[in-house]
N, C-alpha and C. Protein backbone atom coordinates (compact mmCIF):
# COMPACT_ATOMS: atom_id res chain seq x y z
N UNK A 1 110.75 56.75 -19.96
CA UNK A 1 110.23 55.79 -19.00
C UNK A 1 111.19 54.63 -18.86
N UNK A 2 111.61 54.28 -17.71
CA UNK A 2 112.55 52.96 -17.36
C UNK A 2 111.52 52.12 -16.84
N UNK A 3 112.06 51.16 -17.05
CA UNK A 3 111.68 49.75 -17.20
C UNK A 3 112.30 48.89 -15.88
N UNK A 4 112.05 48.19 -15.24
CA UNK A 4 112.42 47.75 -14.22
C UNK A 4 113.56 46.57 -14.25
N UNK A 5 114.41 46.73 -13.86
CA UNK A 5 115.35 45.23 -14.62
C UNK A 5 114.78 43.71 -14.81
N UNK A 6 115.28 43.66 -15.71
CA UNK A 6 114.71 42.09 -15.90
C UNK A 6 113.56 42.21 -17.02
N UNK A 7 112.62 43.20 -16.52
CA UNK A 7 111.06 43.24 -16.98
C UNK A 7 111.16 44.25 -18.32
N UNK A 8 110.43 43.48 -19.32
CA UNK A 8 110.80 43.75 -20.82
C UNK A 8 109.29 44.82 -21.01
N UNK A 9 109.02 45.95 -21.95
CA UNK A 9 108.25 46.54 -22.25
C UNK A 9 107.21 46.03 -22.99
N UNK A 10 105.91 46.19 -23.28
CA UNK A 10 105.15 45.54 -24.30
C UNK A 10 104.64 46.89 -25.26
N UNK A 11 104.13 46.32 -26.16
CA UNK A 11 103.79 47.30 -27.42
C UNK A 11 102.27 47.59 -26.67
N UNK A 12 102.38 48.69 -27.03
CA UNK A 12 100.52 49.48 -26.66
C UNK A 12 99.70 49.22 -28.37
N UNK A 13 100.40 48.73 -29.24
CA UNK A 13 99.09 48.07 -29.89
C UNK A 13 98.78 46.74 -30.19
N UNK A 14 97.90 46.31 -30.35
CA UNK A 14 97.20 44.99 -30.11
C UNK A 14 97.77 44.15 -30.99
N UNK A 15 97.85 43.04 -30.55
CA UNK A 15 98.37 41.81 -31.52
C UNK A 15 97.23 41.00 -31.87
N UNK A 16 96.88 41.32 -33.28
CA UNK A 16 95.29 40.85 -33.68
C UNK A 16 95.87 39.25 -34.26
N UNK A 17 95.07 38.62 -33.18
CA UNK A 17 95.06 37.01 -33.30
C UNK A 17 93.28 36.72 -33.05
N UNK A 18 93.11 35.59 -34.03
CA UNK A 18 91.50 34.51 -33.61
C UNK A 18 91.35 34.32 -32.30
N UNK A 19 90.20 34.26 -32.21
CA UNK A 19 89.70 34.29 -30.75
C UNK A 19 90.22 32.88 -29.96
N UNK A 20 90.31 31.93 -30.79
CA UNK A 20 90.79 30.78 -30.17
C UNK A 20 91.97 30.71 -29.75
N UNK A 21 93.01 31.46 -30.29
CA UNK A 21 94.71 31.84 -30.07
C UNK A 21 94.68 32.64 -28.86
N UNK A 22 93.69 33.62 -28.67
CA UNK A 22 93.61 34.05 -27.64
C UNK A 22 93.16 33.46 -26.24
N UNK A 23 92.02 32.83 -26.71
CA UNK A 23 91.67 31.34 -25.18
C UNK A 23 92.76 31.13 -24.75
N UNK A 24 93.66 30.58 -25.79
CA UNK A 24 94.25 29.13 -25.96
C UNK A 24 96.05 29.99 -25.17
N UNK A 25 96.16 31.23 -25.32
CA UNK A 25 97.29 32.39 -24.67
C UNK A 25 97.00 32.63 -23.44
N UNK A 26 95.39 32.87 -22.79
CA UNK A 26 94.67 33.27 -21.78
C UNK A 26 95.66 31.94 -20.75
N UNK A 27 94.74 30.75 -21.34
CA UNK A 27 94.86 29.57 -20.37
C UNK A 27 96.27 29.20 -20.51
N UNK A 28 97.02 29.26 -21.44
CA UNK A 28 98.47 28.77 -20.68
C UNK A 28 99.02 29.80 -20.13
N UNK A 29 98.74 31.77 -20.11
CA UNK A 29 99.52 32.09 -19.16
C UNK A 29 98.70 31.82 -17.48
N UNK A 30 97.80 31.42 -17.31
CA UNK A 30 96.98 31.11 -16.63
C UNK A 30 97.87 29.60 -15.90
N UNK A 31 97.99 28.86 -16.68
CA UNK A 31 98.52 27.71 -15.81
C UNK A 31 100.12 27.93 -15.64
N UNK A 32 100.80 28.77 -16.20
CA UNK A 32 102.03 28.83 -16.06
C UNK A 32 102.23 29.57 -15.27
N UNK A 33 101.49 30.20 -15.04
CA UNK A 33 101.66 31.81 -13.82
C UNK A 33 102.14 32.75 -14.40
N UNK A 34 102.42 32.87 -16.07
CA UNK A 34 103.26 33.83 -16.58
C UNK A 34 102.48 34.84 -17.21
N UNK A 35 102.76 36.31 -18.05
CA UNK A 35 102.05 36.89 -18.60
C UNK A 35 101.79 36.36 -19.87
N UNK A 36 100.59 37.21 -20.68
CA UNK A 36 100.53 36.58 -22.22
C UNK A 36 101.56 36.52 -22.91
N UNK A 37 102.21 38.29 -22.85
CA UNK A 37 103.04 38.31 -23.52
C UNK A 37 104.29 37.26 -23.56
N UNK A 38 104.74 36.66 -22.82
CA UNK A 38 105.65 35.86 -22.46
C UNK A 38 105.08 34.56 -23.17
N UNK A 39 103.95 34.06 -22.99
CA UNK A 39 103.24 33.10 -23.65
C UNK A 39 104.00 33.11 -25.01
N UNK A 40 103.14 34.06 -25.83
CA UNK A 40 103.57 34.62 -26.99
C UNK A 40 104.75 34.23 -27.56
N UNK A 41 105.93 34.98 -26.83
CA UNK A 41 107.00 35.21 -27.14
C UNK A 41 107.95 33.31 -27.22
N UNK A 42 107.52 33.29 -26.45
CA UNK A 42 108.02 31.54 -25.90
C UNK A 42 107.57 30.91 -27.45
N UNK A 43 106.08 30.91 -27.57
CA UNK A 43 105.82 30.12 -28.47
C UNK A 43 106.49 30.76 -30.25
N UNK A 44 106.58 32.14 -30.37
CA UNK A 44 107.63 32.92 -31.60
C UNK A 44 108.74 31.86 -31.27
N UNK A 45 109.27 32.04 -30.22
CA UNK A 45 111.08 31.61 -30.09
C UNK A 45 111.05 30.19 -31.02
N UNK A 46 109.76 29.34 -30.06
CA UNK A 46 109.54 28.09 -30.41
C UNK A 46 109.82 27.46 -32.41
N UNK A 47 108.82 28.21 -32.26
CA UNK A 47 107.96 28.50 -33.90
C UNK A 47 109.54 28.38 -34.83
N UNK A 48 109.90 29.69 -34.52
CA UNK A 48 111.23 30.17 -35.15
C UNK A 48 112.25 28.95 -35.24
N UNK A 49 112.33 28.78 -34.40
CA UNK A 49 113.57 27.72 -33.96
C UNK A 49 113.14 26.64 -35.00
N UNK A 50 112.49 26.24 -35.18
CA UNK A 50 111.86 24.89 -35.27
C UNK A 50 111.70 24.86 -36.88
N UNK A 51 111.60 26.52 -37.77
CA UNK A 51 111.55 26.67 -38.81
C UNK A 51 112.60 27.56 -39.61
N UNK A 52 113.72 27.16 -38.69
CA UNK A 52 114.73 28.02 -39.19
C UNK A 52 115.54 28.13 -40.69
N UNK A 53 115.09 26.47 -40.92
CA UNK A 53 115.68 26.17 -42.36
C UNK A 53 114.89 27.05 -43.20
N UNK A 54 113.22 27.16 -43.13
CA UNK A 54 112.57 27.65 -44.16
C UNK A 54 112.68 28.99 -43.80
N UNK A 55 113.02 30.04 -42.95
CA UNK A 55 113.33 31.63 -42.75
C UNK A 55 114.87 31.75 -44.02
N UNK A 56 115.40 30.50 -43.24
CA UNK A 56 116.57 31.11 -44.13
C UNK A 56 116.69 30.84 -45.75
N UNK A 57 115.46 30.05 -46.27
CA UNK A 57 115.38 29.71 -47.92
C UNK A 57 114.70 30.92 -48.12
N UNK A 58 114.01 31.44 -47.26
CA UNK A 58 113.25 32.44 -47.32
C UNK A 58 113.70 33.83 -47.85
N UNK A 59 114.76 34.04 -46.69
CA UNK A 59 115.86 35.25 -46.50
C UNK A 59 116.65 34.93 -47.69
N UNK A 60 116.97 34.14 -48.44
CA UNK A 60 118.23 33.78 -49.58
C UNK A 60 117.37 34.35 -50.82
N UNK A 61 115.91 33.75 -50.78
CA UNK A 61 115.32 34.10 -52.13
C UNK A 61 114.96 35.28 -52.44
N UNK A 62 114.83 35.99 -51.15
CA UNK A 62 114.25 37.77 -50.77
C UNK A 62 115.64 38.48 -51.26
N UNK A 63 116.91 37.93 -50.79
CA UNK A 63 118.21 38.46 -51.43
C UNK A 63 118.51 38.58 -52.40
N UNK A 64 118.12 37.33 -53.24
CA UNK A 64 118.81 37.16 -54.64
C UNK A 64 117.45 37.25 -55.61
N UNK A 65 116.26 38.11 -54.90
CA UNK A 65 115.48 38.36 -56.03
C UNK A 65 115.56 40.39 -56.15
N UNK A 66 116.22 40.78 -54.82
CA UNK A 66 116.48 42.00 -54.51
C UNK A 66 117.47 42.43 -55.76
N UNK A 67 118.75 42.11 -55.37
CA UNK A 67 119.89 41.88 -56.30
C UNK A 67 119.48 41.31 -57.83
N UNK A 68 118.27 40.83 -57.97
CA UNK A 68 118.79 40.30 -59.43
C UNK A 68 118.57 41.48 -60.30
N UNK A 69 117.54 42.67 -59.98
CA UNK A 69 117.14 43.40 -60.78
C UNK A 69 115.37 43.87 -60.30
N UNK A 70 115.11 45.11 -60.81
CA UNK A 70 113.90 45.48 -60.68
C UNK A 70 112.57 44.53 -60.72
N UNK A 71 112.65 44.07 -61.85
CA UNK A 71 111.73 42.75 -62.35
C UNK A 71 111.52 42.13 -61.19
N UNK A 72 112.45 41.16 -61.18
CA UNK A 72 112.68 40.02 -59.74
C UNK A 72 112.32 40.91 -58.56
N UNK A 73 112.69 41.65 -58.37
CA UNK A 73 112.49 42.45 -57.25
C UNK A 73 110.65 42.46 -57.03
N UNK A 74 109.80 43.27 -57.69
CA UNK A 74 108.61 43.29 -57.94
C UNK A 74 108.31 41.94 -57.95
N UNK A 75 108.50 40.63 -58.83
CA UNK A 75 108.04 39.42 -59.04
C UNK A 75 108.28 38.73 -57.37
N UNK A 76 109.28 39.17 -57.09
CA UNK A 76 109.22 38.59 -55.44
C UNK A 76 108.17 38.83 -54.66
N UNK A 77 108.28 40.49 -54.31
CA UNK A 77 107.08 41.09 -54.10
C UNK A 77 105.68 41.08 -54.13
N UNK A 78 105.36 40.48 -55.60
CA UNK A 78 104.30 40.62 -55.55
C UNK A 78 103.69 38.75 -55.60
N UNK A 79 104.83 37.26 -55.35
CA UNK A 79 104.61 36.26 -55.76
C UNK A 79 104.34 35.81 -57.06
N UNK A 80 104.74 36.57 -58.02
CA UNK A 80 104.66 36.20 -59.70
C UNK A 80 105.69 35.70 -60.25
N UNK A 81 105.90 35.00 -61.49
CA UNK A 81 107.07 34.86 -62.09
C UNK A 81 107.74 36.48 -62.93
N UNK A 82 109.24 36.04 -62.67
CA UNK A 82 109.45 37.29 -63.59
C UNK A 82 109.51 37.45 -64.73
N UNK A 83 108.54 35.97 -65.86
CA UNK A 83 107.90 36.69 -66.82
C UNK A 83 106.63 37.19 -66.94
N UNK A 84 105.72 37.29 -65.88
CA UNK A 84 104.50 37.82 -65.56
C UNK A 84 104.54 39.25 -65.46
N UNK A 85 105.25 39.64 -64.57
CA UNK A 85 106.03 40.76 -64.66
C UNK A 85 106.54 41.78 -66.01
N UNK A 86 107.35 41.12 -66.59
CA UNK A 86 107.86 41.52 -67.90
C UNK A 86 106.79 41.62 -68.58
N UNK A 87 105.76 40.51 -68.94
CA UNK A 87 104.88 40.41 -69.52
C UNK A 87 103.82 41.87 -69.82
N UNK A 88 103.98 42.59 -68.23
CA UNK A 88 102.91 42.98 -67.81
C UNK A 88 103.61 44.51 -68.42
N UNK A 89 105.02 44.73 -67.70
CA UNK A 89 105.65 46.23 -67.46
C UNK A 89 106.62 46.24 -68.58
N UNK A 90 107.03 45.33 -69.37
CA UNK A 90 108.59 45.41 -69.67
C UNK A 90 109.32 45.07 -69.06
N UNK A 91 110.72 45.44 -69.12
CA UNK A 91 111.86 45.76 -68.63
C UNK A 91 111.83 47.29 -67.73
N UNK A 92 111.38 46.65 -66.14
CA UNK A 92 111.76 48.03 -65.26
C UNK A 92 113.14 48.42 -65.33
N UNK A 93 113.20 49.74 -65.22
CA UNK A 93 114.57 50.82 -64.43
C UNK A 93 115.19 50.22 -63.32
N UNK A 94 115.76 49.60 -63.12
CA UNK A 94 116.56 49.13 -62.06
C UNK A 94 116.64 50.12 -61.12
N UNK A 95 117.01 51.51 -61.31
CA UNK A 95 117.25 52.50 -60.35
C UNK A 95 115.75 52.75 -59.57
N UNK A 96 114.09 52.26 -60.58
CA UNK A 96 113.20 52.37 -59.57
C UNK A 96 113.29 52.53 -58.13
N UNK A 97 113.82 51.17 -57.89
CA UNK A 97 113.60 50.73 -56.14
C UNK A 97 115.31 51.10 -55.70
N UNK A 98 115.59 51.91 -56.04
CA UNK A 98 116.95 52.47 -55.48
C UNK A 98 116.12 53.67 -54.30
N UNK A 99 116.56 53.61 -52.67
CA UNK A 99 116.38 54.78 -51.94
C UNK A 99 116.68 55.84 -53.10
N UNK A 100 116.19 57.27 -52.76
CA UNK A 100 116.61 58.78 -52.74
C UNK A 100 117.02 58.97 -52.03
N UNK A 101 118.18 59.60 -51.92
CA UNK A 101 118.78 60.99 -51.04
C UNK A 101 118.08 62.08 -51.13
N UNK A 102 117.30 62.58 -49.38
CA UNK A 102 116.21 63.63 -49.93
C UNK A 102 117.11 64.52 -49.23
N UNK A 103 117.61 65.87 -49.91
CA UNK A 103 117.96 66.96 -49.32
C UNK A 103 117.30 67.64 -48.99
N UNK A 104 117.71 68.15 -47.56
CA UNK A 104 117.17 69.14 -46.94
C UNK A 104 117.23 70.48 -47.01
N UNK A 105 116.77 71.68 -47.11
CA UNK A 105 116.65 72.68 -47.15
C UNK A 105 118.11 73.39 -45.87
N UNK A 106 118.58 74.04 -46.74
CA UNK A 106 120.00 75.07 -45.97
C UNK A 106 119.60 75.92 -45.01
N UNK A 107 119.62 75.77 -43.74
CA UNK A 107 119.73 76.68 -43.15
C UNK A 107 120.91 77.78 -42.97
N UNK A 108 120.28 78.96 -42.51
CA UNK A 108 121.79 79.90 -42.57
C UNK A 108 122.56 79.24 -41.24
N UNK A 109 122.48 78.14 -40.46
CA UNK A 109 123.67 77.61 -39.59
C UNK A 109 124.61 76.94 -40.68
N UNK A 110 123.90 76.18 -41.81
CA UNK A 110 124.41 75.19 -41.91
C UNK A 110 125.46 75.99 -43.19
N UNK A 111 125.21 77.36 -43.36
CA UNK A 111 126.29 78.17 -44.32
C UNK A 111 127.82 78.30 -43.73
């Protein structure tokens, strides 16, 4: 399906917001002449912009709790310290939260 230039696609599932967020989306695309979605999006850009310092303390601590080790990793995850953690599990496997490589089954093309 193409999309008409200019004009951006919307998601077919619902963006579950309070009923008042929703009034409150209704009536400004209502006085702006614009759609909700656009509402929406304006006010994300807004939001974002405006809290960019705390995304990025955000994004630094999600990094360097990834990297520090399994523990940290989980303690990020789950908002605990990583002696709560320890406390709880030990010392995790680091390789835990490592992806798998899942192999696939050989076809006779792939002989």
């Amino acid at each position: 399906m193409q999309v008409a230039s200019g004009a951006k696609r919307t998601s077919a599932n619902p963006l579950k917001v309070y009923e008042r967020t929703k009034t409150q989306v209704r009536l400004a695309a209502s006085i702006f002449d614009r759609p909700q979605a656009e509402v929406v999006e304006a006010a994300m850009d807004e939001y974002v912009e405006r809290h960019i310092k705390d995304f990025a303390v955000g994004l630094k601590q999600a990094r360097e709790a990834l990297f520090s080790g399994a523990n940290s990793a989980l303690a990020f995850v789950m908002n605990k310290d990583d002696d709560e953690i320890r406390n709880v599990v030990g010392d995790l496997d680091p390789d835990l939260f490592k992806p798998r490589r899942v192999e696939l089954p050989r076809t006779k093309r792939d002989s």
